[in-house]
Structures are given as structure tokens and as C-alpha cells.
PDB file of N, CA and C in Angstrom:
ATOM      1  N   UNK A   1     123.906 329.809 -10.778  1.00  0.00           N
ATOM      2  CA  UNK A   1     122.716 328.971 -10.648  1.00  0.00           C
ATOM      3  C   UNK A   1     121.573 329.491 -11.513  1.00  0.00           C
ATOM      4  N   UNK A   2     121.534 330.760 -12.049  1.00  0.00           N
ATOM      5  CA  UNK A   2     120.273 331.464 -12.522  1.00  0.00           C
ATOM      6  C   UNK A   2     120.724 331.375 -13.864  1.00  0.00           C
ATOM      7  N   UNK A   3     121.883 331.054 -14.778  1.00  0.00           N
ATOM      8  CA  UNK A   3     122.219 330.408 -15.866  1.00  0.00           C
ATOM      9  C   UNK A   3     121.376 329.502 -16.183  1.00  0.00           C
ATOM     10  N   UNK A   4     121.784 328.407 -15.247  1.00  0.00           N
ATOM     11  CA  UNK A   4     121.149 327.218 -15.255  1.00  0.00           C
ATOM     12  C   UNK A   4     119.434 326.809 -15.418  1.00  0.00           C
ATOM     13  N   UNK A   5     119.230 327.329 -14.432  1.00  0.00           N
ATOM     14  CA  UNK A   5     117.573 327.521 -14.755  1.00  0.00           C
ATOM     15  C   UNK A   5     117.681 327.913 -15.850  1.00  0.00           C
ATOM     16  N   UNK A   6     117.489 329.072 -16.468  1.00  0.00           N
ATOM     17  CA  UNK A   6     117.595 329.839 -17.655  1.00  0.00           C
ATOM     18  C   UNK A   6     117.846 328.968 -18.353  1.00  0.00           C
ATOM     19  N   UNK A   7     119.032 328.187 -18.785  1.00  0.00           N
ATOM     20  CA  UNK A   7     119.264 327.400 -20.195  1.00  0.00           C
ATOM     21  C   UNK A   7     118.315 326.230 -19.988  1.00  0.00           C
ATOM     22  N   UNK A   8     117.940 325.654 -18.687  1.00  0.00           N
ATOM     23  CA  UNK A   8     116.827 324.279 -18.820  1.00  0.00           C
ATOM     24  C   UNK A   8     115.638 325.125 -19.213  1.00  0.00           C
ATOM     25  N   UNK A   9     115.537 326.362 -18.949  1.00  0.00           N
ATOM     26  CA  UNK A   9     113.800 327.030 -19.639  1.00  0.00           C
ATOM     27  C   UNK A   9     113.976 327.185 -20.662  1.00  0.00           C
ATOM     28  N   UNK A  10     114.791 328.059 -21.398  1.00  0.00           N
ATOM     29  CA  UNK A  10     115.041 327.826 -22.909  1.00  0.00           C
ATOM     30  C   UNK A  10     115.039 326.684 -23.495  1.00  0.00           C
ATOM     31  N   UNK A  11     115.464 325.108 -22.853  1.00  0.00           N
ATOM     32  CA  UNK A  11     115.781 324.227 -23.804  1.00  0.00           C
ATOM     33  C   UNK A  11     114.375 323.433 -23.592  1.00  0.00           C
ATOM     34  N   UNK A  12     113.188 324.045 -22.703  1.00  0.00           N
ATOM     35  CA  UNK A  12     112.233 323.157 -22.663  1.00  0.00           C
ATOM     36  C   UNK A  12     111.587 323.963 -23.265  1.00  0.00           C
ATOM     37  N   UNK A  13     111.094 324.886 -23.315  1.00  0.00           N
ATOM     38  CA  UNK A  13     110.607 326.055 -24.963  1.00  0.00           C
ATOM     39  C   UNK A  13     111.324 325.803 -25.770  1.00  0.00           C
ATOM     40  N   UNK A  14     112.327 325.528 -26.617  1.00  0.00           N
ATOM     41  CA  UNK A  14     112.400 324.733 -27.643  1.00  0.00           C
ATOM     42  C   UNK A  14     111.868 323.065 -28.138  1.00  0.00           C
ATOM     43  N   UNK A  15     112.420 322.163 -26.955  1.00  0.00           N
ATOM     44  CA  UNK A  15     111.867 320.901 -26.999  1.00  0.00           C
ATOM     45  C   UNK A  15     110.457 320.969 -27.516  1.00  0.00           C
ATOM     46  N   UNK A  16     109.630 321.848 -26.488  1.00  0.00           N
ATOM     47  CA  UNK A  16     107.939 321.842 -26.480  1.00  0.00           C
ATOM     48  C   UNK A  16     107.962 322.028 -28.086  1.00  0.00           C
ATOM     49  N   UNK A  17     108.338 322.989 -28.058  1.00  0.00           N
ATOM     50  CA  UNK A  17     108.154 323.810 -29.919  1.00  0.00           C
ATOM     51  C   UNK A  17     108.392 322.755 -31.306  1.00  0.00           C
ATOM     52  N   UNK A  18     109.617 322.265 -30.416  1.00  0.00           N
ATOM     53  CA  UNK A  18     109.738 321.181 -32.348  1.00  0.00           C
ATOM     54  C   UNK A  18     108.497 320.252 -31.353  1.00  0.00           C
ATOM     55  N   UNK A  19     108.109 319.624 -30.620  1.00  0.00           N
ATOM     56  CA  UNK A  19     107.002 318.038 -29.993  1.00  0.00           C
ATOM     57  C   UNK A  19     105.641 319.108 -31.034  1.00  0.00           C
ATOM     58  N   UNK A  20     105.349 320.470 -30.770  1.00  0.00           N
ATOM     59  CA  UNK A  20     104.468 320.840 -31.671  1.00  0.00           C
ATOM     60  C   UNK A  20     103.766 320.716 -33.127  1.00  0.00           C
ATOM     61  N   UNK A  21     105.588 321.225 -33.765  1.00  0.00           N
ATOM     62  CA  UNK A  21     105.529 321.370 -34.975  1.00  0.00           C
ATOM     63  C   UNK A  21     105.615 319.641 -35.706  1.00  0.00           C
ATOM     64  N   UNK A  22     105.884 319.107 -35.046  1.00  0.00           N
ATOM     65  CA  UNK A  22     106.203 317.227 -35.475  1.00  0.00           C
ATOM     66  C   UNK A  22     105.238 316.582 -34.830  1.00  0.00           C
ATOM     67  N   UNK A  23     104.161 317.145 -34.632  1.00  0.00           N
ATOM     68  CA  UNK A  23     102.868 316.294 -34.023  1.00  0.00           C
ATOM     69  C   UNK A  23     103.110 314.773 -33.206  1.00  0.00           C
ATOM     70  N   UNK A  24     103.988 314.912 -32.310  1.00  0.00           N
ATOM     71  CA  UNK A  24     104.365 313.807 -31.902  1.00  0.00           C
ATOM     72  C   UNK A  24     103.371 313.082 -31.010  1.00  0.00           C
ATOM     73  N   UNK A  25     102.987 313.742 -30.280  1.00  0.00           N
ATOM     74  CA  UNK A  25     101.405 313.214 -29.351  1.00  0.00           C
ATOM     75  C   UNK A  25     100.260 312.489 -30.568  1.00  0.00           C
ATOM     76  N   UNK A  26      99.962 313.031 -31.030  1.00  0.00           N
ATOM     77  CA  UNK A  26      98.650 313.447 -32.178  1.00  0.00           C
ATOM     78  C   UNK A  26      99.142 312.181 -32.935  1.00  0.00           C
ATOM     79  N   UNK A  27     100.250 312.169 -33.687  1.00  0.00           N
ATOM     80  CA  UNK A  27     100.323 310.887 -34.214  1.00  0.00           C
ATOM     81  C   UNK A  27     100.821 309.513 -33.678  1.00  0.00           C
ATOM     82  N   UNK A  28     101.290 309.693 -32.561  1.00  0.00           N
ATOM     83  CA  UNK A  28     101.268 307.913 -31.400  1.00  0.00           C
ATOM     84  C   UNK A  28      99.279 307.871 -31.195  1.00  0.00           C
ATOM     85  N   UNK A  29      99.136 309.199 -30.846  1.00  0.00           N
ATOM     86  CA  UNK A  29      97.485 308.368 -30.610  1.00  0.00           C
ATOM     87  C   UNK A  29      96.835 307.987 -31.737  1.00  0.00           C
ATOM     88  N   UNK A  30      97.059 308.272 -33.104  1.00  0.00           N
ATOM     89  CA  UNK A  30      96.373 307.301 -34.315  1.00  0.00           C
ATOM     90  C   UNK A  30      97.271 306.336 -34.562  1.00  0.00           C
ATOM     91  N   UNK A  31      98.657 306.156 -34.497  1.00  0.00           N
ATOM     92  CA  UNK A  31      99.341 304.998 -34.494  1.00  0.00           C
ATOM     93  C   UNK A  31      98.560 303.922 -33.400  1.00  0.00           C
ATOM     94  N   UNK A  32      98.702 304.323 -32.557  1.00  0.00           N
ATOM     95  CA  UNK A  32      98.590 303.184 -31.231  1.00  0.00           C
ATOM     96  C   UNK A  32      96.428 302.854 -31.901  1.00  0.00           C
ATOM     97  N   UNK A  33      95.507 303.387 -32.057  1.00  0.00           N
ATOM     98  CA  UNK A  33      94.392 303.410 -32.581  1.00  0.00           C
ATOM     99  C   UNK A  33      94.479 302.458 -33.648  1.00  0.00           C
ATOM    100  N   UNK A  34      95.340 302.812 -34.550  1.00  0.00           N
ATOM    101  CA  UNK A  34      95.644 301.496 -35.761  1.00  0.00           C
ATOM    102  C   UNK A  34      96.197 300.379 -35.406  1.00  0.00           C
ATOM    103  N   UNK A  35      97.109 300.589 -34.162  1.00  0.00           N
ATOM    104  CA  UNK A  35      97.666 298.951 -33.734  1.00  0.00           C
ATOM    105  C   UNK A  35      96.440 298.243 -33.052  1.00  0.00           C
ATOM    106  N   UNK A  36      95.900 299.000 -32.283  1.00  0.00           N
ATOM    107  CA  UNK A  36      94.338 298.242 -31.845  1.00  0.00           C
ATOM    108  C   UNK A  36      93.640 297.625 -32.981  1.00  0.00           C
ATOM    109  N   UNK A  37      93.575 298.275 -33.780  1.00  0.00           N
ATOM    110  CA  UNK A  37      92.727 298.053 -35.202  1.00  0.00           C
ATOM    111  C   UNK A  37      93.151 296.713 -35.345  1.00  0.00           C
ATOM    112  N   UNK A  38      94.223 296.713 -35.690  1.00  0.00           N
ATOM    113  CA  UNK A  38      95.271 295.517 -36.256  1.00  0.00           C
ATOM    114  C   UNK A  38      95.304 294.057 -35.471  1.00  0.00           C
ATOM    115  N   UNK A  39      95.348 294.761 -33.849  1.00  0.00           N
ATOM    116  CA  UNK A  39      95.152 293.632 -33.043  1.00  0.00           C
ATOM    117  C   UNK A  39      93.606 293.067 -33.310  1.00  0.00           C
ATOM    118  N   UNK A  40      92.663 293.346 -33.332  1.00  0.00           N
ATOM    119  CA  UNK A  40      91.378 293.296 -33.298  1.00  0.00           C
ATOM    120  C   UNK A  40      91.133 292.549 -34.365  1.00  0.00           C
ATOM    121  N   UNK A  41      91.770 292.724 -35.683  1.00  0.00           N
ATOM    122  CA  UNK A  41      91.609 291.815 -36.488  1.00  0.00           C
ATOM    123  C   UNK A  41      92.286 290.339 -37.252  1.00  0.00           C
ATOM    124  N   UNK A  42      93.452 290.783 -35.991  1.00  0.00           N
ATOM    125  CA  UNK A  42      94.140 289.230 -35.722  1.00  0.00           C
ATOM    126  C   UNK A  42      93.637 288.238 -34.954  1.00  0.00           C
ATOM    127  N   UNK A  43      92.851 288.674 -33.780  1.00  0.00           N
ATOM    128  CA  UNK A  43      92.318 287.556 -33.100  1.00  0.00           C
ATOM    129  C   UNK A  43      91.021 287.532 -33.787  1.00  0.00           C
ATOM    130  N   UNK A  44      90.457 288.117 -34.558  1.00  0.00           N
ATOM    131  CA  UNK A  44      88.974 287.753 -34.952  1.00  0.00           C
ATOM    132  C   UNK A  44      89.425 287.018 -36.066  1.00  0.00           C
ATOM    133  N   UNK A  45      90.440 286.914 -36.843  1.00  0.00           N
ATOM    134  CA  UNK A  45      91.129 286.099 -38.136  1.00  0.00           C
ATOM    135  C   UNK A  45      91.363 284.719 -36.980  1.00  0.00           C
ATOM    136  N   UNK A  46      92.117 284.039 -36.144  1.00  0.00           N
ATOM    137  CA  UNK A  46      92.900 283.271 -35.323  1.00  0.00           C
ATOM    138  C   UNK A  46      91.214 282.584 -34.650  1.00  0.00           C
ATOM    139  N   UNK A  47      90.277 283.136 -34.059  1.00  0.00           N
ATOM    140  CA  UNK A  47      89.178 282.789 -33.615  1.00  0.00           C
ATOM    141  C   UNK A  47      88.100 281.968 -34.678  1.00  0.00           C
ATOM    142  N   UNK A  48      88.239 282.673 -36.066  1.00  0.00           N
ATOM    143  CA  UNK A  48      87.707 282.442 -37.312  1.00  0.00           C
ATOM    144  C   UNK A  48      86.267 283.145 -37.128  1.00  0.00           C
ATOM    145  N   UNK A  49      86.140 283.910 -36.264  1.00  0.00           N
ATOM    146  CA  UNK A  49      85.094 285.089 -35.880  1.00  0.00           C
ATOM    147  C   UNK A  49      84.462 285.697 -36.345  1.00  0.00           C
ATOM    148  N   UNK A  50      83.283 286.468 -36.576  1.00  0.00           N
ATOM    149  CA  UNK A  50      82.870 287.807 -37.572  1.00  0.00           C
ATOM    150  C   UNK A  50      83.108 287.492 -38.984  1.00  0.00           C
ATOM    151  N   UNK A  51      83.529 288.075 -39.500  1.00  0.00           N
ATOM    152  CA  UNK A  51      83.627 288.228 -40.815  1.00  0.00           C
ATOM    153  C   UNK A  51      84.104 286.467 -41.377  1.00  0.00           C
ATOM    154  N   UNK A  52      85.536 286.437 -40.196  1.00  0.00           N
ATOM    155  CA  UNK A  52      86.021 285.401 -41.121  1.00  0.00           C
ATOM    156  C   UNK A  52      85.344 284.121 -40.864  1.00  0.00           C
ATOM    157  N   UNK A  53      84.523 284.196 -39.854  1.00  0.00           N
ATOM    158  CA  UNK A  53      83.710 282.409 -40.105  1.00  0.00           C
ATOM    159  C   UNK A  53      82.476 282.264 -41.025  1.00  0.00           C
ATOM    160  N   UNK A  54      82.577 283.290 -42.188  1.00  0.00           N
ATOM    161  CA  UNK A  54      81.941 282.786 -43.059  1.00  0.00           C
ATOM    162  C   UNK A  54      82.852 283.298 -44.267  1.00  0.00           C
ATOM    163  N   UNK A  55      83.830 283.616 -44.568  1.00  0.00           N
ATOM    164  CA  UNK A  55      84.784 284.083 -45.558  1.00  0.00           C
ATOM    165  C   UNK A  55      84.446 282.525 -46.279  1.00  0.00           C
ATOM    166  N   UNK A  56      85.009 282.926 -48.122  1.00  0.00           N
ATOM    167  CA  UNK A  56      85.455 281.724 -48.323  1.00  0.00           C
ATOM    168  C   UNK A  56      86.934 281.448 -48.476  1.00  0.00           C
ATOM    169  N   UNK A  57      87.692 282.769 -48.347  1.00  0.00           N
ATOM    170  CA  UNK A  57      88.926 282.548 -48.098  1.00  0.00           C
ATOM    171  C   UNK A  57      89.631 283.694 -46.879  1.00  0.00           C
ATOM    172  N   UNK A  58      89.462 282.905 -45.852  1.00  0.00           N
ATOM    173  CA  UNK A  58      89.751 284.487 -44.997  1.00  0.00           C
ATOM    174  C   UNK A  58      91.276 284.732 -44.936  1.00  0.00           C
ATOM    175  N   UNK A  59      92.105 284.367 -45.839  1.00  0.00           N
ATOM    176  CA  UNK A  59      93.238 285.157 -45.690  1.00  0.00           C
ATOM    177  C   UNK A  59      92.912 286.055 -46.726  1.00  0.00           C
ATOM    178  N   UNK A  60      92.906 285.953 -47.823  1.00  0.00           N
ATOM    179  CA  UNK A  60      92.632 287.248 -48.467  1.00  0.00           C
ATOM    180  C   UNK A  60      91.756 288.412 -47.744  1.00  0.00           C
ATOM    181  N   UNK A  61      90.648 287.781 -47.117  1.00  0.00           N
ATOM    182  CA  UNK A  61      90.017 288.929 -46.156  1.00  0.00           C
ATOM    183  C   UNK A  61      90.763 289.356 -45.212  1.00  0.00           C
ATOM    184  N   UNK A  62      91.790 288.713 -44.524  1.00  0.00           N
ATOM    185  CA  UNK A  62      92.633 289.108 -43.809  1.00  0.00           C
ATOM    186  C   UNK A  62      93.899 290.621 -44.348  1.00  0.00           C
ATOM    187  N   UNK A  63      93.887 290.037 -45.763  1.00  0.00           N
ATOM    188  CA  UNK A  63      95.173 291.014 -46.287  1.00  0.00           C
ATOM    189  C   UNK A  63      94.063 291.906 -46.627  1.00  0.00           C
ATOM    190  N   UNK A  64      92.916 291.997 -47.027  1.00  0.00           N
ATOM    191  CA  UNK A  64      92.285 293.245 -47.378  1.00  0.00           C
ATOM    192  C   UNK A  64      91.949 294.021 -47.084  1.00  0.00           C
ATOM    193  N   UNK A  65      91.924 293.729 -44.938  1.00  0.00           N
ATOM    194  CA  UNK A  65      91.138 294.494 -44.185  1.00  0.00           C
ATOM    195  C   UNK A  65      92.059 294.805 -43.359  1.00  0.00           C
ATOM    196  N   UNK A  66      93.842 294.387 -43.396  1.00  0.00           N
ATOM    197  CA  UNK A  66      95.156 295.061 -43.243  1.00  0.00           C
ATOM    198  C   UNK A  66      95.052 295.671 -44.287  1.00  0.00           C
ATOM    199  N   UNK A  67      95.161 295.890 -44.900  1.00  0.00           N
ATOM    200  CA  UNK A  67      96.005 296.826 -46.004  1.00  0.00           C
ATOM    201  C   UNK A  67      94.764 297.995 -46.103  1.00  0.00           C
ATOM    202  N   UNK A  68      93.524 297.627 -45.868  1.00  0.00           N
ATOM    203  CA  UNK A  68      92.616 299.137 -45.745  1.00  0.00           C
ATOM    204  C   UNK A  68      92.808 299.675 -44.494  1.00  0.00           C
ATOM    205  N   UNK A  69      93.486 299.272 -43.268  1.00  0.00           N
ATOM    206  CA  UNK A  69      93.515 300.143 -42.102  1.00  0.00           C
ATOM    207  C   UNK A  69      94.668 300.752 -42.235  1.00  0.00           C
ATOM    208  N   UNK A  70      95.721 300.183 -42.785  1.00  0.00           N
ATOM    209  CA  UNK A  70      96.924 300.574 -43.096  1.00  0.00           C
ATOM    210  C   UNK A  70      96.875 301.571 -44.347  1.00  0.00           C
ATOM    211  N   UNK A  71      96.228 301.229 -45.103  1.00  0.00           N
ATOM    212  CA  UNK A  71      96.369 302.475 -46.182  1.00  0.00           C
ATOM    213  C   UNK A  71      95.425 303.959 -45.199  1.00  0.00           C
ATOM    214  N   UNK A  72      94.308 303.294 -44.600  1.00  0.00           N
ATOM    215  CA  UNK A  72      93.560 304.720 -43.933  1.00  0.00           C
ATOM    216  C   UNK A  72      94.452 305.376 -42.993  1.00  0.00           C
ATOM    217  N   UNK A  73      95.789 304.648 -42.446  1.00  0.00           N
ATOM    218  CA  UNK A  73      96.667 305.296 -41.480  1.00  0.00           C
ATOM    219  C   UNK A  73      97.281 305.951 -42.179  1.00  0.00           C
ATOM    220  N   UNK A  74      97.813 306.028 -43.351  1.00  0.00           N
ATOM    221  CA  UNK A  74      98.847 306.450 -44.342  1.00  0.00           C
ATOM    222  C   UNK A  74      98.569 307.986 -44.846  1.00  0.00           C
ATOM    223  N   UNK A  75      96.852 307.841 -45.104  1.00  0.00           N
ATOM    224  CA  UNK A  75      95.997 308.759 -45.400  1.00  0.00           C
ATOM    225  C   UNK A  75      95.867 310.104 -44.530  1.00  0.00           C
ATOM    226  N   UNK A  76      96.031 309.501 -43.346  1.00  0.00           N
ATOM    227  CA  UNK A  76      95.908 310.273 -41.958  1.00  0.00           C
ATOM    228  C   UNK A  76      96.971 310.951 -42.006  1.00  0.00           C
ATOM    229  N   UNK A  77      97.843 310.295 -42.301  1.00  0.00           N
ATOM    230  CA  UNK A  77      99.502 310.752 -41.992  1.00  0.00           C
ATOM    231  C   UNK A  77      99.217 311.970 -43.122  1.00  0.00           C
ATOM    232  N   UNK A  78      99.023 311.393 -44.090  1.00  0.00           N
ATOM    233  CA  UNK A  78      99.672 312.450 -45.572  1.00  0.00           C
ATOM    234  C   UNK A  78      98.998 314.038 -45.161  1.00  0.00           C
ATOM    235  N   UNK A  79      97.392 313.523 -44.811  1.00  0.00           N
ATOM    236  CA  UNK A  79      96.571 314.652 -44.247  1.00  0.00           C
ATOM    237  C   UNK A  79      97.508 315.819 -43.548  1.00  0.00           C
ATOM    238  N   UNK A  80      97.979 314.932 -42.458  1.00  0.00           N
ATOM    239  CA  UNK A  80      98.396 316.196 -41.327  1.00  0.00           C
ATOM    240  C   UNK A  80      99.622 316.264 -41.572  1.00  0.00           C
ATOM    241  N   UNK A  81     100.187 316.113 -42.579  1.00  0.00           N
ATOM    242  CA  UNK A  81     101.805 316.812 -43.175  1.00  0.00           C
ATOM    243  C   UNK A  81     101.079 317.670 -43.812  1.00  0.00           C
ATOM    244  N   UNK A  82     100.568 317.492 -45.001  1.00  0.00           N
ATOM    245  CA  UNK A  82      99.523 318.656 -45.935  1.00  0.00           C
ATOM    246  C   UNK A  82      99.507 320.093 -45.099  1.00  0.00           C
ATOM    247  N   UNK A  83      98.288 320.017 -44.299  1.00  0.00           N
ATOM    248  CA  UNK A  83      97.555 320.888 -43.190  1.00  0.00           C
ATOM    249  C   UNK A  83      98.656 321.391 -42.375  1.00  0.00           C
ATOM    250  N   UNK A  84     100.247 320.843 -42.151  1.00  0.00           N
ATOM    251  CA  UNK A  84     101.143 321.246 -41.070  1.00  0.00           C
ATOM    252  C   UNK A  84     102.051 322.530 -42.319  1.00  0.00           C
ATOM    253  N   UNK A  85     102.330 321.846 -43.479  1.00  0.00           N
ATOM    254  CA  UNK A  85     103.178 322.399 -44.024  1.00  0.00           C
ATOM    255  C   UNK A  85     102.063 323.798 -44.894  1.00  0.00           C
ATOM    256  N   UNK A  86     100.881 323.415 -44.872  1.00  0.00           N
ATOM    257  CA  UNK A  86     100.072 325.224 -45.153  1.00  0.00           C
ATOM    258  C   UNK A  86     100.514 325.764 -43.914  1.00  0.00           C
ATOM    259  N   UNK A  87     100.295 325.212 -43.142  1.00  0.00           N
ATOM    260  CA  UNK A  87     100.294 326.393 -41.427  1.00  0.00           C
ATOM    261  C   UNK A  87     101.871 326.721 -41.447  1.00  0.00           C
ATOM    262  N   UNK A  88     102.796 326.066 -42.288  1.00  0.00           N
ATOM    263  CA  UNK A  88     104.190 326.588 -42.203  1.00  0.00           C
ATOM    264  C   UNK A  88     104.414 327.816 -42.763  1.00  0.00           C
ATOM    265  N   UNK A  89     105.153 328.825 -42.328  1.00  0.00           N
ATOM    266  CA  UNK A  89     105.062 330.147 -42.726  1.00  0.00           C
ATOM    267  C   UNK A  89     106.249 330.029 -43.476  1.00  0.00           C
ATOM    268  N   UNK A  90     107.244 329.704 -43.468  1.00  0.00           N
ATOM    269  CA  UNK A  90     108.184 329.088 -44.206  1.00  0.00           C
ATOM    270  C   UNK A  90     108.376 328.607 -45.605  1.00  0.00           C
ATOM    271  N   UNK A  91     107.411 327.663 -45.559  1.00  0.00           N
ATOM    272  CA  UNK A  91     106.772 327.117 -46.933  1.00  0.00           C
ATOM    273  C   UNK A  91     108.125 325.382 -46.878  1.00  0.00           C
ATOM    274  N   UNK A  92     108.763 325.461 -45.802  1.00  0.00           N
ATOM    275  CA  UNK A  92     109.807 324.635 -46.189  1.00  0.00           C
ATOM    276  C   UNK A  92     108.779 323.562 -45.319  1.00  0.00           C
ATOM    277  N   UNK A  93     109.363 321.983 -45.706  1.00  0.00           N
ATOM    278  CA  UNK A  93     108.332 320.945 -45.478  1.00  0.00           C
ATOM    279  C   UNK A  93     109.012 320.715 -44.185  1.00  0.00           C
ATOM    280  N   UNK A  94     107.979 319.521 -43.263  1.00  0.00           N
ATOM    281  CA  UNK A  94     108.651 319.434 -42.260  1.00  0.00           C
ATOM    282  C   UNK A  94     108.802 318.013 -42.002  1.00  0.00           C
ATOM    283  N   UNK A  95     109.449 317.486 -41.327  1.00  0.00           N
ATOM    284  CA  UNK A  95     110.468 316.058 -41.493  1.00  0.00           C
ATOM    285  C   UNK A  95     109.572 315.453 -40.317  1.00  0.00           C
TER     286      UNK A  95
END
């Protein structure tokens, strides 16, 4: 029985360790932040709201103000691979 414990503590100090090193928390909460984003500017596009009830073409405002939240998510991302793989002692990148 004291195996047992033992290999579920070891395998949850490992689990924890790679959820660390792969920022898995950290990046669902700017994912899920950008899907808000995204939602937010579908119903204000669908309403013809804010920006777009005076656009003169609000789909192009539509693709411009996707593709800048989406490129600023991308940005985010590249950031904290950068900043993960200096803190790697390794020097090898991480997936």
C-alpha cells in the first residue's frame, strides 16, 4: 500500500512540474480573455453598435479588429515561450 501512495506522489510532482514548465493555467486565462474579446466584438458587429454604427464598411472593421486581437494573442504567446525558454537551463525549447 505505501508503494502506492508513493508512485501517485511521484506522479503528481511530475504532472505539477511539466502544468509549470507548459504554462498551462497562464495561457487558458489569456486564451479564454481573447475569446471574450472576440465575443464582444461579434455582438457589437451583429447589433451594428459602437464602432460599427458608424463604419462605412464594418466588415472590414470587423476583420481588422479580429485580426489585431488575434495577432496581440499571438504576441503574448511568442512572449512567454521567449521568457520560458531563457529561464530554461537546458537551452532546449519547450513544446
Amino acid at each position: 500500500m505505501s508503494w502506492v501512495t508513493a508512485g501517485l506522489g511521484v506522479l503528481i510532482v511530475i504532472l505539477e512540474g511539466l502544468q509549470q514548465l507548459n504554462q498551462y493555467h497562464s495561457n487558458w486565462i489569456s486564451y479564454r480573455s481573447t475569446c471574450e474579446a472576440l465575443k464582444h466584438e461579434k455582438f457589437l458587429y451583429l447589433g451594428k453598435a459602437g464602432m460599427y454604427a458608424a463604419a462605412n464598411d464594418p466588415h472590414a472593421l470587423l476583420a481588422e479588429r479580429v485580426e489585431s486581437l488575434v495577432s496581440q494573442e499571438h504576441a503574448k504567446w511568442a512572449s512567454s515561450q521567449e521568457q520560458g525558454q531563457k529561464a530554461s537551463p537546458s537551452g532546449t525549447p519547450k513544446v
